[in-house]
Protein backbone atom coordinates (compact mmCIF):
# COMPACT_ATOMS: atom_id res chain seq x y z
CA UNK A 1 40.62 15.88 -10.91
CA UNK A 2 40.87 15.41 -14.66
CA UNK A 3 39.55 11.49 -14.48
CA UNK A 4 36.68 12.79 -12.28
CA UNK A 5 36.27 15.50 -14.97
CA UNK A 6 35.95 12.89 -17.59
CA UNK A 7 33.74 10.52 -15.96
CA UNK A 8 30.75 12.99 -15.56
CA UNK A 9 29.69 12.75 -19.21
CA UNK A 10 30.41 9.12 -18.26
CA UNK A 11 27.52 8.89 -15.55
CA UNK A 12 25.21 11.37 -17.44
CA UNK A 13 24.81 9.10 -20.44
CA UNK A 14 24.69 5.77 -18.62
CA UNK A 15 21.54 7.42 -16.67
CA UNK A 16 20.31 9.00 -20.41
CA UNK A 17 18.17 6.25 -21.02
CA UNK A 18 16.63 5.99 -17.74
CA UNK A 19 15.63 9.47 -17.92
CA UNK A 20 14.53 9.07 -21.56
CA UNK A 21 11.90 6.29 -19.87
CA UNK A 22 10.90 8.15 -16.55
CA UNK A 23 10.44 11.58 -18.98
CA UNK A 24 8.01 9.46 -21.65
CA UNK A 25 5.89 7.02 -19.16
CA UNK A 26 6.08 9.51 -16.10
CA UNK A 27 6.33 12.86 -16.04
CA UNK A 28 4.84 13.67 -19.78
CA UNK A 29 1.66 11.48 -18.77
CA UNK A 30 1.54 12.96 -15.03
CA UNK A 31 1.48 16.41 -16.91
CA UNK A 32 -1.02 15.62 -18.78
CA UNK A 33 -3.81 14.30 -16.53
CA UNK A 34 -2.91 17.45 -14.66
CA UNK A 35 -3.72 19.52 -18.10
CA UNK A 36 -7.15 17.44 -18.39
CA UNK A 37 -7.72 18.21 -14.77
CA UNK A 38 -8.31 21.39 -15.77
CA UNK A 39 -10.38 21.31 -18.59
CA UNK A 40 -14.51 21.10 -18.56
CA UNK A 41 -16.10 18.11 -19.38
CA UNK A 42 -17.75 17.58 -22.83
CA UNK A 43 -19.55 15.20 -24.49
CA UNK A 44 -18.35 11.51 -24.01
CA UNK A 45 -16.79 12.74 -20.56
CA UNK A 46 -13.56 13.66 -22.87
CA UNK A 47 -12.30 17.04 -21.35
CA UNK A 48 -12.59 20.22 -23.38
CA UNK A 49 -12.08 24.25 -23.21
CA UNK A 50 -13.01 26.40 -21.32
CA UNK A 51 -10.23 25.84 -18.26
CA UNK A 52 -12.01 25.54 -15.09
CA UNK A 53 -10.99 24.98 -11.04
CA UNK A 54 -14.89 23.09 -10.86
CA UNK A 55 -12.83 19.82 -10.52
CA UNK A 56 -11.42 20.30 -7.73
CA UNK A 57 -14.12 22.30 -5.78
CA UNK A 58 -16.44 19.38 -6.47
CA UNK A 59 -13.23 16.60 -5.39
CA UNK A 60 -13.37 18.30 -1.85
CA UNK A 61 -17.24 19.23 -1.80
CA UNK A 62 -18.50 16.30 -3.10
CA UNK A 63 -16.11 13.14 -2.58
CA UNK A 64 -14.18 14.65 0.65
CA UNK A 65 -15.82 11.90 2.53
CA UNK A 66 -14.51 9.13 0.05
CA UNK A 67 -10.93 10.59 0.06
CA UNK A 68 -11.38 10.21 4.14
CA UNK A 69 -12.48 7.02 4.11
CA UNK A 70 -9.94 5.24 1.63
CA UNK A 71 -7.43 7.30 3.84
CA UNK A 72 -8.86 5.31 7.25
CA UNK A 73 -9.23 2.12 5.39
CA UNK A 74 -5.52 2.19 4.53
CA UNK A 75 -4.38 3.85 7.50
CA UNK A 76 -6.57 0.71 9.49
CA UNK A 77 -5.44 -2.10 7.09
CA UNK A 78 -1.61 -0.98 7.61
CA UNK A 79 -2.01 -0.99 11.62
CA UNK A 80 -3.41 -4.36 11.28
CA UNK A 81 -0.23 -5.74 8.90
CA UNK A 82 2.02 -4.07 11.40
CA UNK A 83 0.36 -5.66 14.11
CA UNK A 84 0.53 -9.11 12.35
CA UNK A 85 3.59 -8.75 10.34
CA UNK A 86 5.89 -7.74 13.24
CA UNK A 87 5.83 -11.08 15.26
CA UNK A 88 5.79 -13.02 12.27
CA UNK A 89 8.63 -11.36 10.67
CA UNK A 90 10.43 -11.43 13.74
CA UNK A 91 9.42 -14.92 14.78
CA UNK A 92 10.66 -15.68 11.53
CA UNK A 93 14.15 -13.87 11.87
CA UNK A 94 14.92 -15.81 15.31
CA UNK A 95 14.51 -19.39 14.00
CA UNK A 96 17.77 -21.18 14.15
CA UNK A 97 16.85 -23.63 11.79
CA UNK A 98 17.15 -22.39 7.91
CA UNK A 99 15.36 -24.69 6.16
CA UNK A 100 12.37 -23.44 8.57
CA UNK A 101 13.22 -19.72 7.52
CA UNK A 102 13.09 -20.42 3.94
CA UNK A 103 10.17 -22.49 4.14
CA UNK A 104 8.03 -19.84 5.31
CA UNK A 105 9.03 -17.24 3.36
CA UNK A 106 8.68 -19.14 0.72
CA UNK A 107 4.55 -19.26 1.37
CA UNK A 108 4.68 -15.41 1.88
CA UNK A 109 5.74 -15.05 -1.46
CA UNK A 110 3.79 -17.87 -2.78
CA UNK A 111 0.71 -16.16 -3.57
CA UNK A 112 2.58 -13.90 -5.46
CA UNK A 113 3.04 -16.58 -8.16
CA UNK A 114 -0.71 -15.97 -8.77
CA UNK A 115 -2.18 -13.12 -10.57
CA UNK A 116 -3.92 -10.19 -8.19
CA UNK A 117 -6.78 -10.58 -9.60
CA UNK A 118 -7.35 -14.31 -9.72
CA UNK A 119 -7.45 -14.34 -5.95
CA UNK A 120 -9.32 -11.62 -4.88
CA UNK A 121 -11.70 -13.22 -7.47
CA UNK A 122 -11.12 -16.55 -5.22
CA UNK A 123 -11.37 -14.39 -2.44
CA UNK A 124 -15.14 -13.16 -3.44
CA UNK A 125 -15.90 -16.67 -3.87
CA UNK A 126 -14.92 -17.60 -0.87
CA UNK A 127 -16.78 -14.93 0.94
CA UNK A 128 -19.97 -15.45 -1.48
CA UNK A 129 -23.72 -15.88 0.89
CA UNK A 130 -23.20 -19.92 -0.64
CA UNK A 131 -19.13 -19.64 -0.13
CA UNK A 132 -16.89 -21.76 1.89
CA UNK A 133 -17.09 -19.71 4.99
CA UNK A 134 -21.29 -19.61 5.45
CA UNK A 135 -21.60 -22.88 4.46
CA UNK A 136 -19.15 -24.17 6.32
CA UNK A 137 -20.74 -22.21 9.42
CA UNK A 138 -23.86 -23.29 8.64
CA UNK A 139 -23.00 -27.05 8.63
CA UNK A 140 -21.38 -26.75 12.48
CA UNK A 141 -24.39 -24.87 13.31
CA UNK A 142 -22.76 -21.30 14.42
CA UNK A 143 -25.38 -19.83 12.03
CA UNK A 144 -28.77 -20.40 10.37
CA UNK A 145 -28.75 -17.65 7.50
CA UNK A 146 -25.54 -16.66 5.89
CA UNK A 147 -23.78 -13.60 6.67
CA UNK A 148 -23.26 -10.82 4.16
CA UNK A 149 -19.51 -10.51 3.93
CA UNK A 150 -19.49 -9.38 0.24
CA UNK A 151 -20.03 -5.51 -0.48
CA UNK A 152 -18.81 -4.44 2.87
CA UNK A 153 -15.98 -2.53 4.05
CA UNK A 154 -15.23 -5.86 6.38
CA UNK A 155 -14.38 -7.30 3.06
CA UNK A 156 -12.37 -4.67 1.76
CA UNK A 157 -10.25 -4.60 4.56
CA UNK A 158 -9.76 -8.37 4.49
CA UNK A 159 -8.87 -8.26 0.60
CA UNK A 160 -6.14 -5.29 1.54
CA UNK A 161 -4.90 -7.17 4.75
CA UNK A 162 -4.58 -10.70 2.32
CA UNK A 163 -2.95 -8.61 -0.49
CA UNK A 164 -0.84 -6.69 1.42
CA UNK A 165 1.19 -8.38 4.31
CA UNK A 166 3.89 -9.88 2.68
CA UNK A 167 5.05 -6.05 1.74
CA UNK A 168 4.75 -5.32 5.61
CA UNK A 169 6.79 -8.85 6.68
CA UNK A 170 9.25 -9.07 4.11
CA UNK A 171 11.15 -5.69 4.76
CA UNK A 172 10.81 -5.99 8.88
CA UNK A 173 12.36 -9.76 8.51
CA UNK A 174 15.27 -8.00 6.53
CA UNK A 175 15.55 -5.79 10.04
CA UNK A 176 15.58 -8.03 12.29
CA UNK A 177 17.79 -10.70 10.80
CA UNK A 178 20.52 -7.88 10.83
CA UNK A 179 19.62 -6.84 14.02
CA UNK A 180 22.42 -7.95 16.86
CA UNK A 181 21.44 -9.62 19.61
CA UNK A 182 24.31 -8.53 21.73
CA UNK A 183 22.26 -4.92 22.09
CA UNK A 184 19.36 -7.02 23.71
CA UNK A 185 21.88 -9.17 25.86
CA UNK A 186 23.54 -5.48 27.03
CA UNK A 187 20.16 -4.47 27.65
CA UNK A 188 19.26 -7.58 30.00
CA UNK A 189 22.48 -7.16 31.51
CA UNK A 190 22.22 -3.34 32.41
CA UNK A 191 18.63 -4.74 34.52
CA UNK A 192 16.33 -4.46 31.43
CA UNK A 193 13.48 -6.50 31.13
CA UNK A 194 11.01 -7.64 28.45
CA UNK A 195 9.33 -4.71 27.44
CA UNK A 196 12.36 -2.13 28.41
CA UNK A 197 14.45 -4.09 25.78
CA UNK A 198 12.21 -4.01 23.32
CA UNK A 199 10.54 -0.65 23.22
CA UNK A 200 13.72 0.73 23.90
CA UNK A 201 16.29 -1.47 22.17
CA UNK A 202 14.80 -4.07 19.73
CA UNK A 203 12.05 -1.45 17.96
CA UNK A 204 14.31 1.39 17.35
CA UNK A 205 17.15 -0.43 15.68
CA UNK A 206 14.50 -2.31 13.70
CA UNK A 207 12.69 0.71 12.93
CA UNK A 208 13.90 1.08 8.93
CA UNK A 209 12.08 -2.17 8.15
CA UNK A 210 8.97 -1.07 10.15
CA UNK A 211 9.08 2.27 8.47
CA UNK A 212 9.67 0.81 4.83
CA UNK A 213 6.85 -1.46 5.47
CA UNK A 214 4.08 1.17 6.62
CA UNK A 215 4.83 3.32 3.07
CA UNK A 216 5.07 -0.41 0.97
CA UNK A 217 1.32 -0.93 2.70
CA UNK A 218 0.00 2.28 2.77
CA UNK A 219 0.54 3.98 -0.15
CA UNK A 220 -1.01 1.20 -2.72
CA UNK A 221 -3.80 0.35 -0.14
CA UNK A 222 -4.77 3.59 -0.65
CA UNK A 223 -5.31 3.64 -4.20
CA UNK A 224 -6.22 0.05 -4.62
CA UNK A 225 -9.54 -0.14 -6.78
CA UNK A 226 -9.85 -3.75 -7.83
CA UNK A 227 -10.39 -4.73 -3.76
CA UNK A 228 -12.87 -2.25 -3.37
CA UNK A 229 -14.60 -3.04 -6.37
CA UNK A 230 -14.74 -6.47 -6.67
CA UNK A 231 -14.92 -7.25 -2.60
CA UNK A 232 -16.98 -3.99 -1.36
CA UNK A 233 -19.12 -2.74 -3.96
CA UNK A 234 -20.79 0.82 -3.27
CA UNK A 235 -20.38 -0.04 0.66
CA UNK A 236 -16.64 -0.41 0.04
CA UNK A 237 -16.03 2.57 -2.69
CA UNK A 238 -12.63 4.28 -2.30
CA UNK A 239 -10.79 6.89 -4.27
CA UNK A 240 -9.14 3.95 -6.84
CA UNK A 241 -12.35 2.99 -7.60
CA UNK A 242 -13.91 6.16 -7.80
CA UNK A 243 -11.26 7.19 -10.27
CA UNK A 244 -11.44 4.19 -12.15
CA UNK A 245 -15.41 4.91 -12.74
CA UNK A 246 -14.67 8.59 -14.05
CA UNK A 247 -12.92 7.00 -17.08
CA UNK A 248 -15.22 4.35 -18.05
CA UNK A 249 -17.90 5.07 -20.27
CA UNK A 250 -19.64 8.34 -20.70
CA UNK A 251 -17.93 9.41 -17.25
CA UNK A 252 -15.70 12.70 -16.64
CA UNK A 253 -12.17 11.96 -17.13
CA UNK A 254 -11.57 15.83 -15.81
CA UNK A 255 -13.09 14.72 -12.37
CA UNK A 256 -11.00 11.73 -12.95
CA UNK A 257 -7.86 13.27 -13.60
CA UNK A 258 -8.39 16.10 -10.70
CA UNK A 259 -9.33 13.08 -8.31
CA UNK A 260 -5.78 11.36 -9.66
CA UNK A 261 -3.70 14.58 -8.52
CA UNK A 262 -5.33 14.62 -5.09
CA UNK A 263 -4.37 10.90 -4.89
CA UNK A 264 -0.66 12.09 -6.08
CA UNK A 265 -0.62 14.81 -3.74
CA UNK A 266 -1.47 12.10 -1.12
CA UNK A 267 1.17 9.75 -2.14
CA UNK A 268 3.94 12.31 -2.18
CA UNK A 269 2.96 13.59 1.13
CA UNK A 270 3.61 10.03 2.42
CA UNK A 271 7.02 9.66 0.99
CA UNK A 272 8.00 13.33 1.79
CA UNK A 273 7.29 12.07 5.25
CA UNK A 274 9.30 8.91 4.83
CA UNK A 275 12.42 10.66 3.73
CA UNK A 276 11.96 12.92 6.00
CA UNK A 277 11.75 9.82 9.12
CA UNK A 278 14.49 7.82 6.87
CA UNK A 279 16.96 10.65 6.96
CA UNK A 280 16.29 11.12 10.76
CA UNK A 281 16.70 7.69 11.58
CA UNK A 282 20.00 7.69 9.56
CA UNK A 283 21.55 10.27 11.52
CA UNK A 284 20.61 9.14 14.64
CA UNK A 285 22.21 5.87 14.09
């Protein structure tokens, strides 16, 4: 009891400077934009006295239907990774061969090795009215003018889908290459088929990976801005990029900041309903 005692202190100080960090570039600067959010907007869109609830009244007056739409637009662009990442994370996990294994994971981290930015900029080329994919459908004949694919929410999506699905494949492949095939083999033997084994076998125990990936995908698709802004324009405008306006220029970093705690509010409400799925799938297991 004494050594446990004397190892408290022990514990407290190793995790000192961690706290130290998360106190200075976390919490102090989260309090703050929730200060400003309060505050009326003066000149040069800095916040000033009087205190005032206007934010927010105008946040879900005036820019509910933004909040709703980035919310779809994630909500769509994670379906779509799950739909994709699952097989391929799981096609992935069954290969006997490892050089195989590695050599594809290896290109789903690739484009990591590149800067964000640099390819959706490579993206917006691409997608451009003179960009690979019109002209090349223009020399087979498919088309005869180009198609706009910049400034829509098409491209958005695509930008999130390209940017996001190694963050849905990686943690399902982690799943299913612990996953034991002997619960599938019981399953065919008890007169299973297919489907029955999967839905009922396969999914569940692979479930942590699924789970990990929708809140990995979700929660920064959410709040992306440099997708929307570079691939969508005012067609594609979402709450990152709506934010990210409020604080350029002579805009309204109140608005901004109020618009930033309705984004955290969002977030939390995602990982409050993570843990809460996490520590049920825990005890079930």
């Amino acid at each position: 009891m004494n050594n446990l005692l004397k190892s408290k202190p022990k514990g407290v100080a190793t995790a000192l400077p961690a706290i130290v960090w998360l106190g200075l570039f976390f919490f102090l600067p989260l309090l703050i934009v929730f200060g400003v959010s309060f505050l009326t907007r003066g000149r040069s869109g800095l916040g000033t006295l009087p205190f005032t609830f206007a934010n927010y009244t105008r946040v879900f007056d005036v820019f509910s239907g933004i909040i709703l739409d980035s919310i779809g637009i994630a909500f769509v662009n994670t379906v779509i990774c799950l739909v994709i990442g699952y097989p391929l994370a799981f096609w992935i996990a069954t290969r006997k061969r490892q050089w195989v294994r590695v050599a594809v994971i290896f290109m789903i981290i690739l484009p990591f090795w590149t800067n964000f930015l640099v390819r959706t900029y490579a993206l917006q080329t691409i997608m451009a009215r003179e960009g690979i994919v019109n002209s090349f459908l223009i020399n087979i004949g498919a088309i005869i003018e180009p198609i706009q694919m910049l400034n829509t929410q098409g491209a958005v999506l695509i930008g999130l889908i390209y940017g996001f699905l190694p963050f849905m494949v990686l943690p399902i492949y982690a799943s299913v290459e612990r996953f034991d095939v002997r619960y599938a083999e019981a399953a065919y033997d008890l007169g299973a088929n297919d489907v029955s084994t999967f839905w009922r076998v396969v999914l569940p125990m692979t479930m942590p990976g699924v789970v990990a990936g929708i809140i990995l995908v979700f929660i920064p698709s959410i709040g992306a801005f440099v997708t929307p802004d570079l691939l969508g324009g005012t067609n594609g405008l979402m709450i990152g990029t709506l934010i990210n306006t409020q604080y350029k220029g002579q805009g309204n970093q109140p608005l901004g900041s109020a618009l930033s705690m309705v984004l955290t509010g969002l977030v939390m409400i995602a990982l409050l309903v993570y843990v809460r799925f996490g520590n049920q799938e825990e005890v079930s297991s």
